[in-house]
Protein backbone atom coordinates (compact mmCIF):
# COMPACT_ATOMS: atom_id res chain seq x y z
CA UNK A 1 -4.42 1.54 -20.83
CA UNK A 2 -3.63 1.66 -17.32
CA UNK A 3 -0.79 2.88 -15.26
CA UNK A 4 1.47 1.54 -12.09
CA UNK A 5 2.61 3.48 -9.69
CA UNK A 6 5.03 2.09 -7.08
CA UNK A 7 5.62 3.32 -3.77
CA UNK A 8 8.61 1.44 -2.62
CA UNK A 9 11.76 1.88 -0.16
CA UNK A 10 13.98 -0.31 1.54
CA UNK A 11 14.02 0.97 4.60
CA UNK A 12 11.11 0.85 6.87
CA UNK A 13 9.45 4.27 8.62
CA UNK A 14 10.38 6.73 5.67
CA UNK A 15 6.58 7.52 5.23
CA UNK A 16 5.78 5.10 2.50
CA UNK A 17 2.33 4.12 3.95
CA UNK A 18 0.89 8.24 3.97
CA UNK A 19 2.82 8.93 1.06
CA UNK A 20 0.38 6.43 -0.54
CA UNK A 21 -2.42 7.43 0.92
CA UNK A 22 -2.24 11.10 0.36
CA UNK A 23 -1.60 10.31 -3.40
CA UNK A 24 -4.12 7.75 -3.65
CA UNK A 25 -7.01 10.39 -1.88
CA UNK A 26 -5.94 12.96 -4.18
CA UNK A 27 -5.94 10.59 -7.76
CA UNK A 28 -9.80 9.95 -6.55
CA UNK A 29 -10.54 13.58 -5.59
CA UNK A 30 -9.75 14.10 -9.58
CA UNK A 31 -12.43 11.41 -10.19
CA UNK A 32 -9.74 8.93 -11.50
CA UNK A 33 -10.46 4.86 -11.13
CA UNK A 34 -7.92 3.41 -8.42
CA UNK A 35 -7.25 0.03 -7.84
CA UNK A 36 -4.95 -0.12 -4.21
CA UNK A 37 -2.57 -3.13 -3.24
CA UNK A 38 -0.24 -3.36 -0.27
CA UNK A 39 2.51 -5.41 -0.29
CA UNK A 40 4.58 -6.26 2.63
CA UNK A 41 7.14 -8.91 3.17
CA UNK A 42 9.04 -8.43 6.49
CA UNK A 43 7.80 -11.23 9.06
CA UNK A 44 5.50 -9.34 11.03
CA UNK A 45 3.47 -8.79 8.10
CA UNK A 46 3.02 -12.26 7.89
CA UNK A 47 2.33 -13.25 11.43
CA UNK A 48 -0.19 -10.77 11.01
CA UNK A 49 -1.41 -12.32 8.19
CA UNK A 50 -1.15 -15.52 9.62
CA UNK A 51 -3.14 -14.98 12.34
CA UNK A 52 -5.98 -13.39 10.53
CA UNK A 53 -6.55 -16.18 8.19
CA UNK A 54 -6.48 -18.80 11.04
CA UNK A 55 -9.53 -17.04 13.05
């Protein structure tokens, strides 16, 4: 059975996005199966996305 592991805050620029990362290289350094999703829902995030599915 798998596990979640969440990586969350409310606020933005509290080091969520290396927090992840770091954990994320170090779970595969052990040799352990990762699956990686990034969520983001402010509206730059989806400008962004916006504009890279219109291209």
């Amino acid at each position: 059975m798998g596990k979640v592991i969440l990586v969350g805050a409310t606020k933005g620029g509290v080091g969520k996005s290396i927090s992840s990362y770091n954990l994320a290289y170090s779970l595969v350094s052990l040799g352990i199966e990762l699956w990686g999703l990034n969520v983001r829902t402010d509206a730059e995030a989806k400008k962004n996305f916006v504009q890279q599915t219109v291209k």
